[in-house]
Protein backbone atom coordinates (compact mmCIF):
# COMPACT_ATOMS: atom_id res chain seq x y z
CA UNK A 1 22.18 155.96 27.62
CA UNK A 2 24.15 155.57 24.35
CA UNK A 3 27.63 157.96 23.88
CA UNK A 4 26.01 159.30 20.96
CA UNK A 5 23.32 161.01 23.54
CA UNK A 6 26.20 162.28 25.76
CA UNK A 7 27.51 165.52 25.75
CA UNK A 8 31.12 166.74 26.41
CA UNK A 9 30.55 169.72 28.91
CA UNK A 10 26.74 170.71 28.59
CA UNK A 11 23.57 168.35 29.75
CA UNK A 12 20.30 169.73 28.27
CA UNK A 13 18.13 169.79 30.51
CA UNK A 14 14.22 168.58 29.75
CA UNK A 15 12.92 172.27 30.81
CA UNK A 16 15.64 173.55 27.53
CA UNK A 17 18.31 175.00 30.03
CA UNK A 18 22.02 174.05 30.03
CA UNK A 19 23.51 172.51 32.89
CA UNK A 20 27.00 173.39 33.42
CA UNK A 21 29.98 170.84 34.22
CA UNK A 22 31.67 171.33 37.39
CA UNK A 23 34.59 172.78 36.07
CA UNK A 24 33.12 175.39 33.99
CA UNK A 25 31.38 176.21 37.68
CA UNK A 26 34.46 176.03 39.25
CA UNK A 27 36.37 178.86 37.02
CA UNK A 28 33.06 180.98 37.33
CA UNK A 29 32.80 183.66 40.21
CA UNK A 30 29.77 182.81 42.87
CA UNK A 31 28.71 179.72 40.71
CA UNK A 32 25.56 178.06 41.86
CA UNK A 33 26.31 174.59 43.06
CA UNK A 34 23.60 171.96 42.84
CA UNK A 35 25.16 169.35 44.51
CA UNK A 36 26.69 169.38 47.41
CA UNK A 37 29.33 166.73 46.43
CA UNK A 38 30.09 168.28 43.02
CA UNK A 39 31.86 171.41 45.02
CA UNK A 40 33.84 169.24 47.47
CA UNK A 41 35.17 167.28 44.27
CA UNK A 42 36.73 170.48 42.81
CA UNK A 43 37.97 171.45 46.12
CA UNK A 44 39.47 167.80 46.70
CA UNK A 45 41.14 167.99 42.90
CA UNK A 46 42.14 171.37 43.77
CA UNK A 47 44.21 170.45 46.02
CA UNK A 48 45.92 167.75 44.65
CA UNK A 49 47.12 170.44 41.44
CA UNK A 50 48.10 172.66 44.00
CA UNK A 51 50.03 169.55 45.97
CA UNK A 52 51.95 168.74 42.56
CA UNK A 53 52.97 172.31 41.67
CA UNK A 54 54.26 172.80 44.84
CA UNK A 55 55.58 169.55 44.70
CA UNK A 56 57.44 169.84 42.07
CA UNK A 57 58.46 173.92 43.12
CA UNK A 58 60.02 172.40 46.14
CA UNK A 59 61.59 169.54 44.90
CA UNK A 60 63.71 172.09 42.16
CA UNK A 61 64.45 174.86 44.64
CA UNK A 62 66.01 172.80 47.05
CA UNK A 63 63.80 173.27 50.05
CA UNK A 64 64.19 171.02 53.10
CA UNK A 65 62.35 170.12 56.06
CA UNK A 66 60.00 171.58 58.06
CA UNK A 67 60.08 175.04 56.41
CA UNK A 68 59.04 173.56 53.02
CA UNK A 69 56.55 171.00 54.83
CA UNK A 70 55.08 174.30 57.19
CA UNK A 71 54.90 176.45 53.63
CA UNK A 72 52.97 173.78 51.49
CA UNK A 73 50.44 173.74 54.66
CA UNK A 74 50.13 177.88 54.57
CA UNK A 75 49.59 178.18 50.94
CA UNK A 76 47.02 174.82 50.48
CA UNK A 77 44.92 175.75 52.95
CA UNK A 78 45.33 179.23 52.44
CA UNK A 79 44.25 179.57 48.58
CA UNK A 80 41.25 176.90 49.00
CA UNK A 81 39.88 179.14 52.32
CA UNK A 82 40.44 182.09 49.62
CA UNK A 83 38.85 180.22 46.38
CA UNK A 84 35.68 178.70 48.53
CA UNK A 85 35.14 182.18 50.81
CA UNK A 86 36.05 184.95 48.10
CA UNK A 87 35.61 183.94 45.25
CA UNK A 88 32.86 181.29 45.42
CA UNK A 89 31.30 182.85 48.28
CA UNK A 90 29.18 179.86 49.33
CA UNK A 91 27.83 179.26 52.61
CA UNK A 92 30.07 177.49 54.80
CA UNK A 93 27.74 176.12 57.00
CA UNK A 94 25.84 174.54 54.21
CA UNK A 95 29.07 172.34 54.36
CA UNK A 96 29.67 171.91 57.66
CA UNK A 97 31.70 174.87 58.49
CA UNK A 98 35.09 175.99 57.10
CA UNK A 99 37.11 173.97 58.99
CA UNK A 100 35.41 171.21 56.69
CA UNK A 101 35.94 173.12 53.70
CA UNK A 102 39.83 173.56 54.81
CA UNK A 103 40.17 169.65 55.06
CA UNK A 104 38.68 168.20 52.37
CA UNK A 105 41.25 166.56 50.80
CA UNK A 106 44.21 167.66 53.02
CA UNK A 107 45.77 164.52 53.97
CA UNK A 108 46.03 163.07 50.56
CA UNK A 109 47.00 165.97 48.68
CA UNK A 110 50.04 165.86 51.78
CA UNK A 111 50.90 163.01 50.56
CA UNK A 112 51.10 163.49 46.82
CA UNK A 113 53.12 166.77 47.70
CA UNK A 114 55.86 164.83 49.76
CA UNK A 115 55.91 162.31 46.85
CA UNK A 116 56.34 164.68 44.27
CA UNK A 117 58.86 167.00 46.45
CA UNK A 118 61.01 163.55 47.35
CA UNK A 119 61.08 162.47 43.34
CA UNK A 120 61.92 165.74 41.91
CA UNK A 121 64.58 166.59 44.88
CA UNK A 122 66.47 163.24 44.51
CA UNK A 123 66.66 162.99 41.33
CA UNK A 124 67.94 167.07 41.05
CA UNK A 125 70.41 167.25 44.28
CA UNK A 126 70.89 163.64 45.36
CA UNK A 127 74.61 162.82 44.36
């Protein structure tokens, strides 16, 4: 398939309807998700925006220890179980339950968020 033939955000489709990208999906209320693997990918990138905000949040408030690490956990799992049961409203069980839903992604969007929260705290408060 040549670049020319590509499109940006829409793939017609040979029937003459649009296919929508995953983010367009993503910012749309009860989208319809094809693949199974296209809605763990926005949850998974969800998290790691979420993980740098907070990130950097943390790192310019000077919030320390367990209280900022306890906080980031609240708030990333508690918007995704928000985003994926209210206002997605898809079928947990079609994804192996919500505790699946809850993980995807956890561990490394922990990681980018201590990253981030180290960087911006040193270089604002370290003397």
């Amino acid at each position: 398939m040549t670049s020319s033939s590509k499109k940006k955000e829409e793939v017609h489709l040979a029937n003459g309807g649009v296919k929508q990208s995953a983010w367009s999906k993503a910012f749309n209320c009860k989208a319809v998700w094809e693949e199974k693997d296209e809605f763990l990918d926005v949850i998974y990138w969800f998290r790691q925006i979420i993980a740098v905000i907070l990130g950097v949040i943390w790192g310019i408030a000077p919030l320390k220890g367990f209280l900022g690490i306890a906080i980031f956990c609240i708030i990333n799992a508690g918007v995704l179980y928000l985003y994926f049961s209210s206002f997605q409203q898809v079928d947990e069980e079609e994804y192996g339950g919500t505790w699946e839903l809850t993980k995807e992604g956890f561990m490394t969007s922990f990681a980018l968020f201590l990253v981030v929260w180290i960087i911006f705290y040193t270089a604002l408060h370290y003397d």
